[in-house]
Protein backbone atom coordinates (compact mmCIF):
# COMPACT_ATOMS: atom_id res chain seq x y z
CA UNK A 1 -73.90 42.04 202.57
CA UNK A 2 -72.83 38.20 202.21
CA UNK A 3 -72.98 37.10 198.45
CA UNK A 4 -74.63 33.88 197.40
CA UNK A 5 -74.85 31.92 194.67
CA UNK A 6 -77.57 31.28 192.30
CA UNK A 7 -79.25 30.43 189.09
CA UNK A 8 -81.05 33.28 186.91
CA UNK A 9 -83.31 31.76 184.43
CA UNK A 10 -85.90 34.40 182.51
CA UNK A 11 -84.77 36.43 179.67
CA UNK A 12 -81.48 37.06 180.29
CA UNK A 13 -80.62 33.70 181.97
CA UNK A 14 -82.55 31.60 179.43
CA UNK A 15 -84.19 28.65 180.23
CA UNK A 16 -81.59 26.94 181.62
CA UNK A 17 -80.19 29.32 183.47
CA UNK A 18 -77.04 31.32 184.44
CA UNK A 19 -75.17 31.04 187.32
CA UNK A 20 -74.79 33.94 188.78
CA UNK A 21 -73.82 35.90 192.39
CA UNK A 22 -76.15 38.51 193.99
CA UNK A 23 -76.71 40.10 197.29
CA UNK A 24 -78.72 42.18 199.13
CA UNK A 25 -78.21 45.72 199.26
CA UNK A 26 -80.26 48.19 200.55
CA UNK A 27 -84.09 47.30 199.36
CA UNK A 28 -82.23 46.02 196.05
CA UNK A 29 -81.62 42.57 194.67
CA UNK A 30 -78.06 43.26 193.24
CA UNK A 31 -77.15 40.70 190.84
CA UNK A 32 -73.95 40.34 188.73
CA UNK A 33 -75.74 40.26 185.20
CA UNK A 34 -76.77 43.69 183.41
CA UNK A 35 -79.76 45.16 184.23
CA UNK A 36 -80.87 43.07 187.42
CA UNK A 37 -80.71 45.33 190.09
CA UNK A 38 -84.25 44.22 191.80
CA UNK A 39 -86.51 46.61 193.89
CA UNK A 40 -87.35 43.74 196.96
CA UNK A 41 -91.08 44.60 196.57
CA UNK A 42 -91.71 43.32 193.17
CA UNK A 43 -90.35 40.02 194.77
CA UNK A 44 -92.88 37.18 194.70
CA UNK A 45 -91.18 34.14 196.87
CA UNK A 46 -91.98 30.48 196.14
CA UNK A 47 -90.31 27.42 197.93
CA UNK A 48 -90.12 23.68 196.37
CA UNK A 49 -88.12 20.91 195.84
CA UNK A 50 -88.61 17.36 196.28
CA UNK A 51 -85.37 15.73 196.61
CA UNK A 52 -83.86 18.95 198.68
CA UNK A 53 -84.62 22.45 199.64
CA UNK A 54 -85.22 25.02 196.93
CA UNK A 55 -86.25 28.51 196.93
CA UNK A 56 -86.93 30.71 194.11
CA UNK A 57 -86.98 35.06 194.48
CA UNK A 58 -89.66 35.58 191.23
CA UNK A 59 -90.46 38.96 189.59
CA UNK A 60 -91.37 40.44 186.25
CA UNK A 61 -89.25 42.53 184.62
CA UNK A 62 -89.48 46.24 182.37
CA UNK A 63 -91.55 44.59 179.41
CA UNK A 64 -93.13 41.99 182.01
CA UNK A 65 -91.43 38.89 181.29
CA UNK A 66 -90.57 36.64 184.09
CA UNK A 67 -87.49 35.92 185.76
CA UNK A 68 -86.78 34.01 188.76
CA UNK A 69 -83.35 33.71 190.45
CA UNK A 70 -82.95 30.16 192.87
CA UNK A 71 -80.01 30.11 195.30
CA UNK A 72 -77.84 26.96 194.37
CA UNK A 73 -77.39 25.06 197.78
CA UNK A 74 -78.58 25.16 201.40
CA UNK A 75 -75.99 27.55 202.29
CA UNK A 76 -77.10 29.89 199.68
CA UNK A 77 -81.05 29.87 200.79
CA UNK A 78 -79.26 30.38 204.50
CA UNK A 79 -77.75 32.78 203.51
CA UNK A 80 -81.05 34.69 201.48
CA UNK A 81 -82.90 33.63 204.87
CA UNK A 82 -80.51 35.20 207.09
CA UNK A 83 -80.09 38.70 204.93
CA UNK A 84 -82.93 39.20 202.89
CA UNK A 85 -84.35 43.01 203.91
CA UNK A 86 -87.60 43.34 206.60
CA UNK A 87 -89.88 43.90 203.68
CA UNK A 88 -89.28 40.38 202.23
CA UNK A 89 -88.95 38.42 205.28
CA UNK A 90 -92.41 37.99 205.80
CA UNK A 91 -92.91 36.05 202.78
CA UNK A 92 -89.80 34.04 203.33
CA UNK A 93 -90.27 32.93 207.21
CA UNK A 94 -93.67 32.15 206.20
CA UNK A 95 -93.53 30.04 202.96
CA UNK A 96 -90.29 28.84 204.46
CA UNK A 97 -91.98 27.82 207.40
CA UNK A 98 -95.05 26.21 205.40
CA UNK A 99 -92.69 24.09 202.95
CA UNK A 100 -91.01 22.34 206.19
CA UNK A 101 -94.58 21.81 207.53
CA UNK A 102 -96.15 20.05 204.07
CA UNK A 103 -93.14 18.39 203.47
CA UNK A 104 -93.29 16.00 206.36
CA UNK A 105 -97.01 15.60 206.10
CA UNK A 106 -96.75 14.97 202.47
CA UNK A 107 -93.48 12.32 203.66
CA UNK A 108 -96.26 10.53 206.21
CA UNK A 109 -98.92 10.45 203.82
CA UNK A 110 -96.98 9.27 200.92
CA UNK A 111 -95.22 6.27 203.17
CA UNK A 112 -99.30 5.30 204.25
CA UNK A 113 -99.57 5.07 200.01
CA UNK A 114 -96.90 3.19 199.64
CA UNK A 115 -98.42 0.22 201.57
CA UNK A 116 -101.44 0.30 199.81
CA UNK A 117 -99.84 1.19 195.79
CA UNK A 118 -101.95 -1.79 193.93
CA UNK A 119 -105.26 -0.26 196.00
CA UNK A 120 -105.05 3.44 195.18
CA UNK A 121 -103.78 2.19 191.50
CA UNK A 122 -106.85 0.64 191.47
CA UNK A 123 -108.71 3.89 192.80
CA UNK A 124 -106.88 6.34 190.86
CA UNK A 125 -107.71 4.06 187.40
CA UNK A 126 -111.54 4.20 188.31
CA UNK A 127 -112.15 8.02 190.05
CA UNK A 128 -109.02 9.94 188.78
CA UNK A 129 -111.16 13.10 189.02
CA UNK A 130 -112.50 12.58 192.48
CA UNK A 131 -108.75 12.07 193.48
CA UNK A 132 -107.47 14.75 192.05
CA UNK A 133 -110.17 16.51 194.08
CA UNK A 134 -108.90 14.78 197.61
CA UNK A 135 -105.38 15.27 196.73
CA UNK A 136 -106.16 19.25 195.85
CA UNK A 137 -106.96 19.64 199.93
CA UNK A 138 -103.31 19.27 200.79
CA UNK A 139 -102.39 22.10 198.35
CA UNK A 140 -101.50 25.00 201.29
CA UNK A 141 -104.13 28.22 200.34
CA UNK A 142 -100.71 30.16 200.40
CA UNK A 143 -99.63 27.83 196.98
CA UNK A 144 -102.95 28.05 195.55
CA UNK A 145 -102.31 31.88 195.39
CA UNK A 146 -98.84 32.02 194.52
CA UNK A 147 -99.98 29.99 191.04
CA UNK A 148 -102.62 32.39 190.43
CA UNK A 149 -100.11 35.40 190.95
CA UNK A 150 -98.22 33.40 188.11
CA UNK A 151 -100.97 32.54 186.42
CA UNK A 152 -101.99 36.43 186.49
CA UNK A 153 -98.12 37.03 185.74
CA UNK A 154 -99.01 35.26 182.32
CA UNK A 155 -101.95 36.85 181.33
CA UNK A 156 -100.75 40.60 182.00
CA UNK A 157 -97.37 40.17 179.45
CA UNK A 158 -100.08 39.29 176.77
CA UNK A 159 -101.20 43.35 177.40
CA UNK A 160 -104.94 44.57 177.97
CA UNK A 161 -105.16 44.07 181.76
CA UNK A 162 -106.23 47.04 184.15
CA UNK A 163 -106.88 47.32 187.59
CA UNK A 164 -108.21 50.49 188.19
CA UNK A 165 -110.78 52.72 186.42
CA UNK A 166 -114.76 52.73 186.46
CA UNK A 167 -115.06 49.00 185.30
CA UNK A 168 -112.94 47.76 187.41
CA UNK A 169 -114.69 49.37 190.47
CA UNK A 170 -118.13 48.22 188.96
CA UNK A 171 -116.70 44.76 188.98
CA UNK A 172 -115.24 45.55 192.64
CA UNK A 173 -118.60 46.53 194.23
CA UNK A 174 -120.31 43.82 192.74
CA UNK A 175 -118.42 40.89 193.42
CA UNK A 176 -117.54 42.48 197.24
CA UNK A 177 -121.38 41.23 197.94
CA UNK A 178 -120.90 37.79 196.53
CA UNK A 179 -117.74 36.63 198.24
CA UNK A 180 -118.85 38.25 201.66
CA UNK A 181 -116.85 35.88 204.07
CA UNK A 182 -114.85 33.77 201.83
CA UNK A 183 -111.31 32.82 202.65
CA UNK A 184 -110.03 34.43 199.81
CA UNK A 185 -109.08 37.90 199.12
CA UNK A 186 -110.62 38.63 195.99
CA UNK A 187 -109.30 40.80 192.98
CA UNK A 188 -111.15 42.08 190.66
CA UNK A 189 -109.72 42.52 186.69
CA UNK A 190 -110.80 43.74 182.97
CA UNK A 191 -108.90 42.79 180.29
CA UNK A 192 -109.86 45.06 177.36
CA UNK A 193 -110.80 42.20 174.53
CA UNK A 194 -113.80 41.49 172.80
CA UNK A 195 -114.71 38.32 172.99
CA UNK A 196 -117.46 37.32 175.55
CA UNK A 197 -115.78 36.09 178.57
CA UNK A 198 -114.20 35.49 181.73
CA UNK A 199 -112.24 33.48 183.87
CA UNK A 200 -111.37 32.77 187.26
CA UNK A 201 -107.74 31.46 188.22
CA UNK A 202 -106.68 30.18 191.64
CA UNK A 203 -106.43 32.37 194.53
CA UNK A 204 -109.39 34.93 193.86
CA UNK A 205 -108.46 36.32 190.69
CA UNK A 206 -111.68 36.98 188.57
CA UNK A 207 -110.60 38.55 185.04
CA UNK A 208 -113.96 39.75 183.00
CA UNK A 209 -113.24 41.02 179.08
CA UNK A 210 -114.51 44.33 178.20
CA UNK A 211 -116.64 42.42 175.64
CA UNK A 212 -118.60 40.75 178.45
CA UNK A 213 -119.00 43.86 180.06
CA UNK A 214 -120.49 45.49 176.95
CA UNK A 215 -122.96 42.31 176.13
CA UNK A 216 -123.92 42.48 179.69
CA UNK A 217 -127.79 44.20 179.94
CA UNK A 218 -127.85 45.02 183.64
CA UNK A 219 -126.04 44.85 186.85
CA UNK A 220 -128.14 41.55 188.03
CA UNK A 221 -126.64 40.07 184.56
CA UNK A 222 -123.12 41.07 185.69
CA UNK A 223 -123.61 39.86 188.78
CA UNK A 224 -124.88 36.11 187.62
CA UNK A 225 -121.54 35.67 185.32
CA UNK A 226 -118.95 36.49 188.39
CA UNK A 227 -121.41 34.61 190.85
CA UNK A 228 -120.57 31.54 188.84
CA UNK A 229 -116.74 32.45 188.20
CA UNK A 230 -116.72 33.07 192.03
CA UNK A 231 -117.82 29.31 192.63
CA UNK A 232 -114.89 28.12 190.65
CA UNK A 233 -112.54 29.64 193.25
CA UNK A 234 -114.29 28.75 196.11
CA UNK A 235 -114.81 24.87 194.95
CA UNK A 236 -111.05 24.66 193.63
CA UNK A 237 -111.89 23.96 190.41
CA UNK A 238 -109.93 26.38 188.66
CA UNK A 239 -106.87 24.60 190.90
CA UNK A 240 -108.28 20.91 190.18
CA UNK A 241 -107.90 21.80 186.66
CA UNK A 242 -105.30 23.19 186.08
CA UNK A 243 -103.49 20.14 188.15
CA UNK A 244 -105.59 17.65 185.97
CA UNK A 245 -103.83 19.14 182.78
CA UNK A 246 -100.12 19.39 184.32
CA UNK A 247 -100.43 16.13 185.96
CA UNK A 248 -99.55 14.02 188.60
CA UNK A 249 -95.86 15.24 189.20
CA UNK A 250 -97.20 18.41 189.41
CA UNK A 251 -99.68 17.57 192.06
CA UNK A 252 -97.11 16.41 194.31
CA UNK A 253 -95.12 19.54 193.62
CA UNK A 254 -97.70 21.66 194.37
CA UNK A 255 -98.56 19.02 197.37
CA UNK A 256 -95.18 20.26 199.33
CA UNK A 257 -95.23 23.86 197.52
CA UNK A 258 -93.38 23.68 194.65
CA UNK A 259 -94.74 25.87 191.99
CA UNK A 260 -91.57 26.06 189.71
CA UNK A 261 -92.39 22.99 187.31
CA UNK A 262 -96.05 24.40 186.86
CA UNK A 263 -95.00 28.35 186.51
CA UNK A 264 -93.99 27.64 182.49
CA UNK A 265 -97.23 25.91 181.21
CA UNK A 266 -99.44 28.64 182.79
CA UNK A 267 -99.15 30.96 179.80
CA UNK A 268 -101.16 28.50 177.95
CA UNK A 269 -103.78 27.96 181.11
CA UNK A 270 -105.55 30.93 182.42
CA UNK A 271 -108.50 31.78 180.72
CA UNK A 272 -108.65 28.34 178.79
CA UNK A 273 -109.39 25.68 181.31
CA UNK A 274 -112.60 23.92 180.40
CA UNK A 275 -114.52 22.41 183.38
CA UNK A 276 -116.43 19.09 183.40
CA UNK A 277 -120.25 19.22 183.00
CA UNK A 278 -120.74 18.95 187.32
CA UNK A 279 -118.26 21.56 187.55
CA UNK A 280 -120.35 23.76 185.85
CA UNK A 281 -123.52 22.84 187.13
CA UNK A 282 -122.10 23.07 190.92
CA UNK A 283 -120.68 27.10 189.94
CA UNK A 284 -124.12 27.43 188.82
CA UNK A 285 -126.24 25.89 191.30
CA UNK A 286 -123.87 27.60 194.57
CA UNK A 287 -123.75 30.89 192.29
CA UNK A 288 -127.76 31.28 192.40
CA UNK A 289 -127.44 30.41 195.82
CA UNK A 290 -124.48 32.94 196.15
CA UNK A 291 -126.69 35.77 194.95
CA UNK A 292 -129.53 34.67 196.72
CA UNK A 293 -127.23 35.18 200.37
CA UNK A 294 -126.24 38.54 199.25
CA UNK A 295 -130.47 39.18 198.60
CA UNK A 296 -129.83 40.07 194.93
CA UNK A 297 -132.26 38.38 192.41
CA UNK A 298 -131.28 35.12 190.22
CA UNK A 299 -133.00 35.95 187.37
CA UNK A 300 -129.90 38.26 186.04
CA UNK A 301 -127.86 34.87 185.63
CA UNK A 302 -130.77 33.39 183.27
CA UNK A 303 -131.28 36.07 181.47
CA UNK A 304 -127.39 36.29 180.06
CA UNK A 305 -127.73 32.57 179.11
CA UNK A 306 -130.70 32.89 177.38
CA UNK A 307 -128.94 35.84 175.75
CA UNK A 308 -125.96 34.23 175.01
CA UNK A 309 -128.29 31.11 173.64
CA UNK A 310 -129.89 33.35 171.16
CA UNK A 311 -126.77 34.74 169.77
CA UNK A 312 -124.98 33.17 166.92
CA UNK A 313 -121.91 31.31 168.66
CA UNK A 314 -119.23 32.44 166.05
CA UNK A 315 -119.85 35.92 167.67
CA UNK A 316 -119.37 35.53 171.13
CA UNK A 317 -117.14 32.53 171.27
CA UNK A 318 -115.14 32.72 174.68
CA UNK A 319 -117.70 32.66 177.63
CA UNK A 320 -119.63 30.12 175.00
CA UNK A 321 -117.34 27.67 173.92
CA UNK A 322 -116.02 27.12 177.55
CA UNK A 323 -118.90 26.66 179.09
CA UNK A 324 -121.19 24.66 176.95
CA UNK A 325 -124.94 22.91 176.46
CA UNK A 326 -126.20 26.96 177.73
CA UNK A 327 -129.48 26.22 176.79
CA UNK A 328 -129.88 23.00 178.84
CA UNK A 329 -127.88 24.69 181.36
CA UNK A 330 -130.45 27.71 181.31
CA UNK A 331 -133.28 25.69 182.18
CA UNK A 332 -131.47 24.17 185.16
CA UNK A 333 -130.74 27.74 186.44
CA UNK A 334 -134.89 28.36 185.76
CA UNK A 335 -135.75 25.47 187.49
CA UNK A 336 -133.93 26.30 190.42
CA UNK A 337 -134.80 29.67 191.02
CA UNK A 338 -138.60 28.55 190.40
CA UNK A 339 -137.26 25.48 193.46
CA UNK A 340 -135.51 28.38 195.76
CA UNK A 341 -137.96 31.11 195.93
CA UNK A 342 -136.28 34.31 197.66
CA UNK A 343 -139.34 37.00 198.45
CA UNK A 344 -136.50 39.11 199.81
CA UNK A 345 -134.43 39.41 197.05
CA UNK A 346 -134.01 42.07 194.76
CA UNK A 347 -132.84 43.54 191.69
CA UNK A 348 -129.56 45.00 191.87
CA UNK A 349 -128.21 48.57 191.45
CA UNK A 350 -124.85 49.50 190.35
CA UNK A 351 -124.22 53.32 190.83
CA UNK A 352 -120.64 52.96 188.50
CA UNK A 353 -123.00 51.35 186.11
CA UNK A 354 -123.91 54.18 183.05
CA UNK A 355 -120.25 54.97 183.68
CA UNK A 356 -118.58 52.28 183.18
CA UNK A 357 -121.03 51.49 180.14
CA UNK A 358 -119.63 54.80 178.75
CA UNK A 359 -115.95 54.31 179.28
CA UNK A 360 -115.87 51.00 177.51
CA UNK A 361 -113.45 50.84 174.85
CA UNK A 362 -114.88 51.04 171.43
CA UNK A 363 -114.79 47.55 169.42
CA UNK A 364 -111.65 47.04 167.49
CA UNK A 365 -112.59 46.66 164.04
């Protein structure tokens, strides 16, 4: 196979990076730096660049730190393009294909801009949120999920995450009836930790803490807290976030589907983002409405508040402290299921539920 140059950055290439040479061999990544011989299947592909082409082969390695290797020059992604083994050429013709597309729409939109700079200064000064919103739309739903695989990336080399076992399936079977029809592909996580929460990162990936599990009461509880984190997918506003906290260059990264400049600050975003007030109210509001679709009563999703309300806040500080004012928030969420009666609802059933109630880890003490 043809060699071609590139840049390793990741543990062994440090943050700047090492140049290096690799091929393809086989289903292996063979790269001339010890210990990088790279099964093509734990290859996660993301394109970028704004001044020229770039493409960057990403993948965890043996104690789950990442590492990403970018051919240097056109040649070299020609060459990746030209060689790379069946199993990874999906990924590359399409994200490939994708970048080329967003990149002259991105060109056309940004020229309109340029015209009208003192205008959308103007704009930008008085509804940077509701831009940031508009400007999330362009983001490709192929991006969006290639920053929550690195988001996800992040949070599994800090340890606890499983995604398999009775919880897991509880969590599964659960959120299957709330996201009935939704352009994502959902995927379902527990993260054994004690604190009261969870969090939802771009793409469809829900993670719930074994501690949330344990303070849940019932499945219709369960199913009120991933209703809401559900809504934060489907709205974007995990995405708007986290591009409100990187910033603008970001944006316009992620705008043409570069998710290089973003992949280092994500360690320190998934499962911290805090949402604005209407954020919260709109996962609310379309998560009662979410449970009411799939018939399964409301009342599960007031009944945690209140419960988490009535508990002292120094114990249960995650799910709390980022998502705040619970009690005025619970008597939204009662005064809209007393607005949206739904005779045909009812209470839900989990048949994993004693079980996974059982196999919950015990509390670290």
């Amino acid at each position: 196979m043809t060699p071609f140059q590139a840049l390793l950055t990741g543990p062994e290439g440090g943050a700047a990076g090492t140049p290096v040479s690799a091929h393809f061999f086989g289903r292996q990544l063979a790269i001339n730096a010890p210990g990088h011989n790279v099964d093509v299947a734990q290859l996660v592909v993301s394109v970028g660049g704004v001044d020229g082409p770039e493409l960057f082969l990403n993948w965890l390695d043996a104690q789950g730190r990442q590492a990403s290797l970018k051919p240097l020059t056109a040649g070299d992604i020609a060459i990746v393009l030209r060689e790379a083994p069946p199993a990874l050429q999906p990924q590359l013709q399409r994200l490939w294909s994708e970048r080329q597309r967003n990149r002259r729409q991105v060109s056309g939109w940004l020229a309109g801009l340029t015209g009208a700079a003192v205008v959308a200064s103007a704009l930008l000064w008085w509804q940077g949120s509701h831009a940031i919103g508009a400007l999330a739309g362009w983001i490709p739903l192929s991006t969006e999920k290639q920053l929550g695989e690195l988001a996800l990336a992040q949070v599994r080399a800090q340890g606890g995450i499983s995604e398999h076992g009775v919880a897991q399936q509880t969590l599964q079977e659960i959120g299957r009836k709330l996201t009935a029809g939704s352009r994502y592909q959902y995927r379902w996580l527990v993260k054994q930790d004690d604190t009261v929460n969870a969090f939802a990162m771009p793409g469809g990936i829900i993670v719930v803490h074994t501690g949330l599990l344990r303070q849940a009461g019932d499945p219709g509880e369960l199913a009120g807290v991933l209703a809401h984190e559900v809504q934060h997918v489907e709205q974007r506003h995990s995405l708007r976030q986290m591009i409100s906290s990187l910033g603008w260059g970001a944006l316009m990264g992620l705008t043409i589907g570069d998710i290089s400049a973003v992949a280092a600050m994500l360690a320190h975003q998934a499962g911290t983002l805090y949402f604005s007030r209407d954020m919260e109210e709109e996962a609310d509001r379309l998560g009662l409405l979410a449970l009411q679709r799939a018939q399964i009563r409301p009342d599960g999703m007031l009944r945690f508040f209140q419960k988490l309300d009535d508990k002292d806040k120094a114990s249960v500080p995650g799910w709390i402290s980022s998502h705040p004012q619970t009690a005025a928030r619970a008597q939204q969420i009662e005064s809209l299921i007393s607005a949206t009666p739904c005779p045909a609802c009812l209470p839900l059933t989990s048949g994993h539920w004693q079980a996974m109630k059982a196999g919950l880890p015990p509390t670290a003490k």
